[in-house]
PDB file of N, CA and C in Angstrom:
ATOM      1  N   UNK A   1       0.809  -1.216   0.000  1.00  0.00           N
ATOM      2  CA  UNK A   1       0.000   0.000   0.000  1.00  0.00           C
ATOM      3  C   UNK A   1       0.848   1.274   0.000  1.00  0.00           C
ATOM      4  N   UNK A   2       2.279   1.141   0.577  1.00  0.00           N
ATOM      5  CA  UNK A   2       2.911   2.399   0.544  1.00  0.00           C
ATOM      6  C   UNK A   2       3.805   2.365   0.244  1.00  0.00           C
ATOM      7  N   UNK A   3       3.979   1.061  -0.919  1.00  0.00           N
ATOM      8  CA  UNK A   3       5.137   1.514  -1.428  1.00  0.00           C
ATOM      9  C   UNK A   3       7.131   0.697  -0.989  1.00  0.00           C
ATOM     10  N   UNK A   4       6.839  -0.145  -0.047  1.00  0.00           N
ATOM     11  CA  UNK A   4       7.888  -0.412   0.733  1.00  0.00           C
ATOM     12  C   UNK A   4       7.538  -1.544   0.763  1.00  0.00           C
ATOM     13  N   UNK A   5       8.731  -2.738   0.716  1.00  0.00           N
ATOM     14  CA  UNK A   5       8.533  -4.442   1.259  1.00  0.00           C
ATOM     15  C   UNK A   5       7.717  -4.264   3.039  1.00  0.00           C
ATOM     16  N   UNK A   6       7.951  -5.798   2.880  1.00  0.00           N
ATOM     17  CA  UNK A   6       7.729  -6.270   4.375  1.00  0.00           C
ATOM     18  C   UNK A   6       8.950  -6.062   5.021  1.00  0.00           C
ATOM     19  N   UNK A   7       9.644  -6.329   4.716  1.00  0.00           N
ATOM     20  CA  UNK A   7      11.038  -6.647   5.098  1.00  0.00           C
ATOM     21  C   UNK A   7      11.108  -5.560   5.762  1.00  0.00           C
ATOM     22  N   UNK A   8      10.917  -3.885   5.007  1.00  0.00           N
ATOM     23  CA  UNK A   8      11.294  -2.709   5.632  1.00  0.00           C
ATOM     24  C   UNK A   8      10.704  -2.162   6.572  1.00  0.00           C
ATOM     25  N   UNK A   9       9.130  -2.790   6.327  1.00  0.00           N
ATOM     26  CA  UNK A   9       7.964  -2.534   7.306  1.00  0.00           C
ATOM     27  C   UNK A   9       9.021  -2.839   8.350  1.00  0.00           C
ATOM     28  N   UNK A  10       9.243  -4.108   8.304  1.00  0.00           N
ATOM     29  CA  UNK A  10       9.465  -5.015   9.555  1.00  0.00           C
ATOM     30  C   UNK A  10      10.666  -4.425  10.627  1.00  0.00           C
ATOM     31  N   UNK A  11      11.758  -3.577   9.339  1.00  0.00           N
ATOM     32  CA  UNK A  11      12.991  -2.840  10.297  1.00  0.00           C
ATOM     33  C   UNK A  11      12.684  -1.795  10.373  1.00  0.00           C
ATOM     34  N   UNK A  12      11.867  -1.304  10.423  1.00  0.00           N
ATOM     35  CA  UNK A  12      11.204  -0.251  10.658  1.00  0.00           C
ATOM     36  C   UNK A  12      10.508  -0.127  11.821  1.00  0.00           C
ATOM     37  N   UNK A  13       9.714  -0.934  12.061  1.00  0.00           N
ATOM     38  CA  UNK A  13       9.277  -1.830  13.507  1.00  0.00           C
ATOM     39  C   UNK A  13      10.364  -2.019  14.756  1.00  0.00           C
ATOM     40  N   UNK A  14      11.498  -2.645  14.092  1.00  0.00           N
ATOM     41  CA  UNK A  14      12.713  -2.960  15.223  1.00  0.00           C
ATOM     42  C   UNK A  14      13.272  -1.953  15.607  1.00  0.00           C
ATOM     43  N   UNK A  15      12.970  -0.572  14.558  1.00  0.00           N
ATOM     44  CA  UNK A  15      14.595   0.705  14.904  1.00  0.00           C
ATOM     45  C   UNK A  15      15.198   0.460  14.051  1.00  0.00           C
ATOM     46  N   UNK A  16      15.594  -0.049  12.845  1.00  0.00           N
ATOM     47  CA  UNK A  16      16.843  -0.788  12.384  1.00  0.00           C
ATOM     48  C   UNK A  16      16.792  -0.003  11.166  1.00  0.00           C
ATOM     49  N   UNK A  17      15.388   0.913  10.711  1.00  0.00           N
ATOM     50  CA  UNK A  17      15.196   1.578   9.922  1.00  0.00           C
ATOM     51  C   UNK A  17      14.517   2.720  10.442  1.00  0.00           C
ATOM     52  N   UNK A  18      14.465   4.254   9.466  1.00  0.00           N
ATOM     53  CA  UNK A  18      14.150   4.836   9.626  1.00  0.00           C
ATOM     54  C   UNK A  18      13.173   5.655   8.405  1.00  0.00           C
ATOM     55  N   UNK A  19      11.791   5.726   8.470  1.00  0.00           N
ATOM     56  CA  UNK A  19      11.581   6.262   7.157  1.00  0.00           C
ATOM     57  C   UNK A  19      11.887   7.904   6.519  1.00  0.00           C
ATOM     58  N   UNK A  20      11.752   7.978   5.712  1.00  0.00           N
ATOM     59  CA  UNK A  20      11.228   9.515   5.293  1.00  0.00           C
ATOM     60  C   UNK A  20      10.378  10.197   5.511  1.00  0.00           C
ATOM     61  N   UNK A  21      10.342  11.191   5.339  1.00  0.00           N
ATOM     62  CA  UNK A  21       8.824  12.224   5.351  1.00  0.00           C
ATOM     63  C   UNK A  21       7.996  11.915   4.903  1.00  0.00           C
ATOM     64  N   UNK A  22       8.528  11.643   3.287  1.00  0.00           N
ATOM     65  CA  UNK A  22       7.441  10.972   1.951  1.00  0.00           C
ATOM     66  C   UNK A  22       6.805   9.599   2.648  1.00  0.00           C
ATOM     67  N   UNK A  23       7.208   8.877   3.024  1.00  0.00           N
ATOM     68  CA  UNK A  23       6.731   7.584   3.909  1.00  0.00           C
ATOM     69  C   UNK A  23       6.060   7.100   4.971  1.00  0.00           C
ATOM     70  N   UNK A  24       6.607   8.076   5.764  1.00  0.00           N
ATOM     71  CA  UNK A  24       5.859   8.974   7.114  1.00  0.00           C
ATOM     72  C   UNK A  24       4.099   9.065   6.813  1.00  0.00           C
ATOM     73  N   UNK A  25       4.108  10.020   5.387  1.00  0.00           N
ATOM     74  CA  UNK A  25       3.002  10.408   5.303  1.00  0.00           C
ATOM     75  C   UNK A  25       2.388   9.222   4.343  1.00  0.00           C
ATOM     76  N   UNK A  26       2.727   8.469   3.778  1.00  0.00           N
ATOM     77  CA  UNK A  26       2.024   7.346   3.130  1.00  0.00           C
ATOM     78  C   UNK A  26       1.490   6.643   4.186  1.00  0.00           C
ATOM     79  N   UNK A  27       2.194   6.091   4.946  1.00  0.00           N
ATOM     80  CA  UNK A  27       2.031   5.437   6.477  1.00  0.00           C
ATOM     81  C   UNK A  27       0.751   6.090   6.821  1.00  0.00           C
ATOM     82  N   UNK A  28       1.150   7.205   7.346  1.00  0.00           N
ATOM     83  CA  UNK A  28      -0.461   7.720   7.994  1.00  0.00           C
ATOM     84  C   UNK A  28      -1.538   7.135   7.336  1.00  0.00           C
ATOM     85  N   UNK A  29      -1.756   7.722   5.954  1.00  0.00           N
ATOM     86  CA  UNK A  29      -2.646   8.023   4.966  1.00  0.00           C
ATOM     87  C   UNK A  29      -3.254   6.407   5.085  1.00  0.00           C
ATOM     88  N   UNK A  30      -2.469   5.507   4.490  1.00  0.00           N
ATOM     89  CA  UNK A  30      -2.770   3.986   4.628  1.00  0.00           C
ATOM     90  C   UNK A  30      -3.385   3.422   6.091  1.00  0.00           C
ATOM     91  N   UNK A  31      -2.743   3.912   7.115  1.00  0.00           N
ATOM     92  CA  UNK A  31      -3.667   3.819   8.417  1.00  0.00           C
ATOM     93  C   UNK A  31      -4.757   4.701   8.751  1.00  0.00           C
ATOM     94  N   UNK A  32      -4.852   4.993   8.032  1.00  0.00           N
ATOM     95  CA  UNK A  32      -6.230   6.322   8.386  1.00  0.00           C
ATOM     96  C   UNK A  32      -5.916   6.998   9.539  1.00  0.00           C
ATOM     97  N   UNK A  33      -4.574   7.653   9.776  1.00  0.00           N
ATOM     98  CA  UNK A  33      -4.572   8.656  11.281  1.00  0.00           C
ATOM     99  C   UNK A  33      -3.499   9.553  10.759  1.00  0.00           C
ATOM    100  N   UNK A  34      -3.478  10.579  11.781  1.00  0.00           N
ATOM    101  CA  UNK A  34      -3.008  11.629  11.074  1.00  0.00           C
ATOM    102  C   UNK A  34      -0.960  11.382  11.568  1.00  0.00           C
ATOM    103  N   UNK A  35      -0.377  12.393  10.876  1.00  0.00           N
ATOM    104  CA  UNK A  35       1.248  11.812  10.868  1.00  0.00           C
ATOM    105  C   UNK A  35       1.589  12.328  11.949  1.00  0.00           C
ATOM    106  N   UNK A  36       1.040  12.987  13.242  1.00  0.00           N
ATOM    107  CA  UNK A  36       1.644  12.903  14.548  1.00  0.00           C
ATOM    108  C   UNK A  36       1.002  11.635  15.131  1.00  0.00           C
ATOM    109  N   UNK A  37      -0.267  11.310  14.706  1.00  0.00           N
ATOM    110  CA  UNK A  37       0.026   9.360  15.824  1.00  0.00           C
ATOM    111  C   UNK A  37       1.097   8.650  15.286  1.00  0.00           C
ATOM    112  N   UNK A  38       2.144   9.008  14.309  1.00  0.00           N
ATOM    113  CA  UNK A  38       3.219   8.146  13.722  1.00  0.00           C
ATOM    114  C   UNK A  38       4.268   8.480  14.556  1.00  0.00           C
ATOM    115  N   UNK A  39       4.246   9.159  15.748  1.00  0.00           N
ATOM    116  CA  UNK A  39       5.311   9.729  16.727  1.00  0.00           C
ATOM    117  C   UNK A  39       4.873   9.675  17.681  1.00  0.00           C
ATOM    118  N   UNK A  40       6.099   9.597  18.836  1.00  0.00           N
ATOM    119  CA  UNK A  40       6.086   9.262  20.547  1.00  0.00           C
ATOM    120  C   UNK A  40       5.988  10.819  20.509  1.00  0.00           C
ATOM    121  N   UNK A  41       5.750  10.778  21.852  1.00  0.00           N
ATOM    122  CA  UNK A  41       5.650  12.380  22.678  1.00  0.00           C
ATOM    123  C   UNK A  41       4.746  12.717  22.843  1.00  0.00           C
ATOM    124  N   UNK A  42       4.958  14.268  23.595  1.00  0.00           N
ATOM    125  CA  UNK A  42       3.907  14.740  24.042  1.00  0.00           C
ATOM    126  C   UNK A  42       3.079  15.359  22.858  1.00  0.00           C
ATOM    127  N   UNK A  43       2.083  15.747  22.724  1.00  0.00           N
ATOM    128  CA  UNK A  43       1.085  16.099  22.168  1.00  0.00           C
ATOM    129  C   UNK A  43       1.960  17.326  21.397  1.00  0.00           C
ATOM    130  N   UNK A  44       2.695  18.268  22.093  1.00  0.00           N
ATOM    131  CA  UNK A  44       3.298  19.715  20.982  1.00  0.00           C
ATOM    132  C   UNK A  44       4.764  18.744  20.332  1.00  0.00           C
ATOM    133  N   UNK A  45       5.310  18.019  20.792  1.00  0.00           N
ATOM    134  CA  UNK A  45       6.482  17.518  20.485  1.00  0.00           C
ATOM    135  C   UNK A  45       6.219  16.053  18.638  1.00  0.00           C
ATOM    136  N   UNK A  46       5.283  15.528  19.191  1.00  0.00           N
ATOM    137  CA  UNK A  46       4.149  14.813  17.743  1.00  0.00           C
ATOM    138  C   UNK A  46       3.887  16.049  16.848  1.00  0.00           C
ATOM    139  N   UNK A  47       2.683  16.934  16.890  1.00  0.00           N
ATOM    140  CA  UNK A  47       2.734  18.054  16.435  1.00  0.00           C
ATOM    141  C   UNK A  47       4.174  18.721  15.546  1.00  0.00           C
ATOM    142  N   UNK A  48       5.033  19.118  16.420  1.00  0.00           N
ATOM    143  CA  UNK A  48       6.435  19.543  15.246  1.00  0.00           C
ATOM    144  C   UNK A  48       6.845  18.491  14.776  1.00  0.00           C
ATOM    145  N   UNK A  49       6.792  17.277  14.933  1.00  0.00           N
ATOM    146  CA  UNK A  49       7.613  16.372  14.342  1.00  0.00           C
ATOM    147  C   UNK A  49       7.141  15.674  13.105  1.00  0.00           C
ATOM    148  N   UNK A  50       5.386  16.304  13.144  1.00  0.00           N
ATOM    149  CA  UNK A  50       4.212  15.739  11.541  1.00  0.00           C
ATOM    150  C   UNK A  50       4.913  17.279  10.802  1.00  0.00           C
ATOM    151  N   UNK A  51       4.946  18.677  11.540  1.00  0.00           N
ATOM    152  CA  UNK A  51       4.871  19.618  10.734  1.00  0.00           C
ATOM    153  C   UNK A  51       6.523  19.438   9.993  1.00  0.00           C
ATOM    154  N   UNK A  52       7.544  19.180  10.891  1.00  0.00           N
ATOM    155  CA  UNK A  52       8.540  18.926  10.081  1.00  0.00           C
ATOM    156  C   UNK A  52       8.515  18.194   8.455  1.00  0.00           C
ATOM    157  N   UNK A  53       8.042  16.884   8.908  1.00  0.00           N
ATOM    158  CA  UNK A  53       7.794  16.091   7.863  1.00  0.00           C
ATOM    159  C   UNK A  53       7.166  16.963   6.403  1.00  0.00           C
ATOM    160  N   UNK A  54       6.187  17.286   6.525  1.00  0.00           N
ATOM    161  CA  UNK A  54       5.024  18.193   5.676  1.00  0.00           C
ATOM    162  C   UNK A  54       5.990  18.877   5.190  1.00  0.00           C
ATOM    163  N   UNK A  55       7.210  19.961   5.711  1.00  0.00           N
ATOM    164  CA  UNK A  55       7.624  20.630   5.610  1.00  0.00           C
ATOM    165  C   UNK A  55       9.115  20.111   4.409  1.00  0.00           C
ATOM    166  N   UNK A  56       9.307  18.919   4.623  1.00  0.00           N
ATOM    167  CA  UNK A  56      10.554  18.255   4.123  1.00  0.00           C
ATOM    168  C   UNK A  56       9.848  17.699   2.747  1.00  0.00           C
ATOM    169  N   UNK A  57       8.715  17.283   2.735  1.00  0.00           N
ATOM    170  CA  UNK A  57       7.880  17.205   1.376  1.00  0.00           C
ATOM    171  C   UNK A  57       7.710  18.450   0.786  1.00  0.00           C
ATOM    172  N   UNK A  58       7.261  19.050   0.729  1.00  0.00           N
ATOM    173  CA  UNK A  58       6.899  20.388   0.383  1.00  0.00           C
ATOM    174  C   UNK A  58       8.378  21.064  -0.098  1.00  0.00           C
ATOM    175  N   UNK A  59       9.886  20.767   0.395  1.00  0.00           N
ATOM    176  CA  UNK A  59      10.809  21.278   0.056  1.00  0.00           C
ATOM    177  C   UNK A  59      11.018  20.408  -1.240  1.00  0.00           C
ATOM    178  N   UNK A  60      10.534  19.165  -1.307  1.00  0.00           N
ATOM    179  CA  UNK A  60      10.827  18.591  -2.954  1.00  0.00           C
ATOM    180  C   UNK A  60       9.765  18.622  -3.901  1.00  0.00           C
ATOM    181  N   UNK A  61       8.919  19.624  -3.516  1.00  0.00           N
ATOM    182  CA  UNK A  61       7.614  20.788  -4.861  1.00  0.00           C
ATOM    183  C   UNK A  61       8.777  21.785  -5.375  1.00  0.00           C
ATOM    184  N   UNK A  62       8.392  21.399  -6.886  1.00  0.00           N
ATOM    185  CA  UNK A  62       8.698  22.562  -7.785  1.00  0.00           C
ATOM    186  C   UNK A  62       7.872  24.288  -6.980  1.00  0.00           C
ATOM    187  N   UNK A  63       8.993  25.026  -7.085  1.00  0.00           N
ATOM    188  CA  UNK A  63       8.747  26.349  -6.186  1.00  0.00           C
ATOM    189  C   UNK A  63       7.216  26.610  -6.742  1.00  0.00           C
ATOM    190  N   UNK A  64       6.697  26.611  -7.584  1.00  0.00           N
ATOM    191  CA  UNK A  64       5.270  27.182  -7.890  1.00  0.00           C
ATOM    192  C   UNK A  64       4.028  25.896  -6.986  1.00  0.00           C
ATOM    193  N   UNK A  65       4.277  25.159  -6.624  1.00  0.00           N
ATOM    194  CA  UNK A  65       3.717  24.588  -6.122  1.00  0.00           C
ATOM    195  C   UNK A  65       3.338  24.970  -4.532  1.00  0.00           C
ATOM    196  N   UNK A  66       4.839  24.601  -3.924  1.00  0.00           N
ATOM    197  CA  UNK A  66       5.162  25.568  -2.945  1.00  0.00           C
ATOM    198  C   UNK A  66       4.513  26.740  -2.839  1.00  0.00           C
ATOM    199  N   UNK A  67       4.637  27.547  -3.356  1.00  0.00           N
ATOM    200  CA  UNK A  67       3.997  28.765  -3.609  1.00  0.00           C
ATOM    201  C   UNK A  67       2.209  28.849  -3.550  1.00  0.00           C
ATOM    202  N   UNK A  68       1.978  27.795  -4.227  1.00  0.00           N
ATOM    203  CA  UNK A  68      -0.107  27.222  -3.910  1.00  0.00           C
ATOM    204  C   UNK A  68      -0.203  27.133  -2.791  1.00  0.00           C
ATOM    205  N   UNK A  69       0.886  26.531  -2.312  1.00  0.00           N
ATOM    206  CA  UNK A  69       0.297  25.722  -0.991  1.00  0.00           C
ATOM    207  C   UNK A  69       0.401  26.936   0.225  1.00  0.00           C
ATOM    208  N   UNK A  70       1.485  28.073   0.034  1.00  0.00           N
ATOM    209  CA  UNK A  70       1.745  29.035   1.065  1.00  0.00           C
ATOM    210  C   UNK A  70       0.446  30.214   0.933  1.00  0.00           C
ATOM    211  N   UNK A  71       0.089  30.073  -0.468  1.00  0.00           N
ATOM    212  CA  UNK A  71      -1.164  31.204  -0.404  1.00  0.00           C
ATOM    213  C   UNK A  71      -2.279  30.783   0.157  1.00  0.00           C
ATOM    214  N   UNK A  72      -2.503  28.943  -0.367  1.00  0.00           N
ATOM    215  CA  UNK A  72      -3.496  28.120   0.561  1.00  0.00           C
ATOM    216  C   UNK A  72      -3.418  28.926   1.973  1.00  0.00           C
ATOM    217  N   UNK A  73      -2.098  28.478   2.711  1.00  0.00           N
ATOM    218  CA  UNK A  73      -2.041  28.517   4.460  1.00  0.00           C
ATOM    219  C   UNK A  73      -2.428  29.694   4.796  1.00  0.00           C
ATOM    220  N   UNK A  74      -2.065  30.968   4.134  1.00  0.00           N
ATOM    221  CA  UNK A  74      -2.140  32.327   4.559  1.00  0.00           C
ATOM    222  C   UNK A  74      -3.326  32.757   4.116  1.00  0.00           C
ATOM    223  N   UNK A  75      -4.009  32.037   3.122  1.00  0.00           N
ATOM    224  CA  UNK A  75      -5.576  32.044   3.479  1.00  0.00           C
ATOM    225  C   UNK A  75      -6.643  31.703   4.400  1.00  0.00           C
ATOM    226  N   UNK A  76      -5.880  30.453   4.488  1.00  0.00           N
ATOM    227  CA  UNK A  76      -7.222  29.883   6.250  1.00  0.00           C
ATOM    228  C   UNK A  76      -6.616  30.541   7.231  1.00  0.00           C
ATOM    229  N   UNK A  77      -5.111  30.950   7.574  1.00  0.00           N
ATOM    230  CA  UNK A  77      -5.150  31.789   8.517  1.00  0.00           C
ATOM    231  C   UNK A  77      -5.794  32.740   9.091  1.00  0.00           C
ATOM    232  N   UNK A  78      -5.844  33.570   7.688  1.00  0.00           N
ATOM    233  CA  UNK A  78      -6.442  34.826   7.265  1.00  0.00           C
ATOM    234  C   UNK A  78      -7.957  34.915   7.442  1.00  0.00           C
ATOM    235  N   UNK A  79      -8.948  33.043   7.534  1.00  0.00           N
ATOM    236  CA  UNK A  79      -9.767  33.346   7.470  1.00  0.00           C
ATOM    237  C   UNK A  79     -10.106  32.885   8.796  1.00  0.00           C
ATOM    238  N   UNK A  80      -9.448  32.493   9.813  1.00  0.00           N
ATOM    239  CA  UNK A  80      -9.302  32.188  10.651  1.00  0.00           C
ATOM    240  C   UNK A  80      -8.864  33.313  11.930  1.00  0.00           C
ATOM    241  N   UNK A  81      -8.091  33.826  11.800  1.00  0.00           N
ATOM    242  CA  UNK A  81      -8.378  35.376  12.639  1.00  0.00           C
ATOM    243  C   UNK A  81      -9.225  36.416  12.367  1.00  0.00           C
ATOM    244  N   UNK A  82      -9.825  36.059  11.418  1.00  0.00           N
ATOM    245  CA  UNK A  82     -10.801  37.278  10.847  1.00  0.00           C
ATOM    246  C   UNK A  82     -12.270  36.925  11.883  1.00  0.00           C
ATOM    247  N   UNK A  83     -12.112  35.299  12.081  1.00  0.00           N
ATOM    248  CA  UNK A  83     -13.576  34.898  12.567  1.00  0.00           C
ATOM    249  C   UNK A  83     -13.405  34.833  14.443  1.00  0.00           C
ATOM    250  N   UNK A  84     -11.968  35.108  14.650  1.00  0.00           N
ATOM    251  CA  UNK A  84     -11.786  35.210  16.365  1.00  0.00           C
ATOM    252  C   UNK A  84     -12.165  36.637  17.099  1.00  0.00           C
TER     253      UNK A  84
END
């Protein structure tokens, strides 16, 4: 489903591997939960460690893409303090 043997699933499981961002987020997606239940910690420490990820994808978008996605964010922001 995402792309990876068993094998890697499996060292991946032990520690013995570590995935990517890109993988990270396949993972989620295939489990139906979001990419901080794919991390230990506390609740803000999960949190930076999904936004990292997002963030390490998003650095391998062609810049105009990038660019959709930053006018996206600074839109719900935007529409989001407007309604507090």
């Amino acid at each position: 489903m995402v792309g990876v043997s068993k094998g890697y699933i499996s060292e991946m499981e032990s520690g013995k591997k570590t995935p990517g961002a890109g993988l990270v987020i396949r993972l989620a997606d295939a489990l139906g939960v979001s990419v901080a239940d794919l991390y230990e910690g506390d609740p803000a420490t999960r949190e930076r460690a999904a936004m990292a990820a997002h963030l390490e994808v998003m650095e391998q978008l062609p810049p105009e893409d990038r660019q959709a996605i930053e006018k996206a964010a600074l839109g719900l922001l935007a529409k989001h303090l407007g309604s507090s």
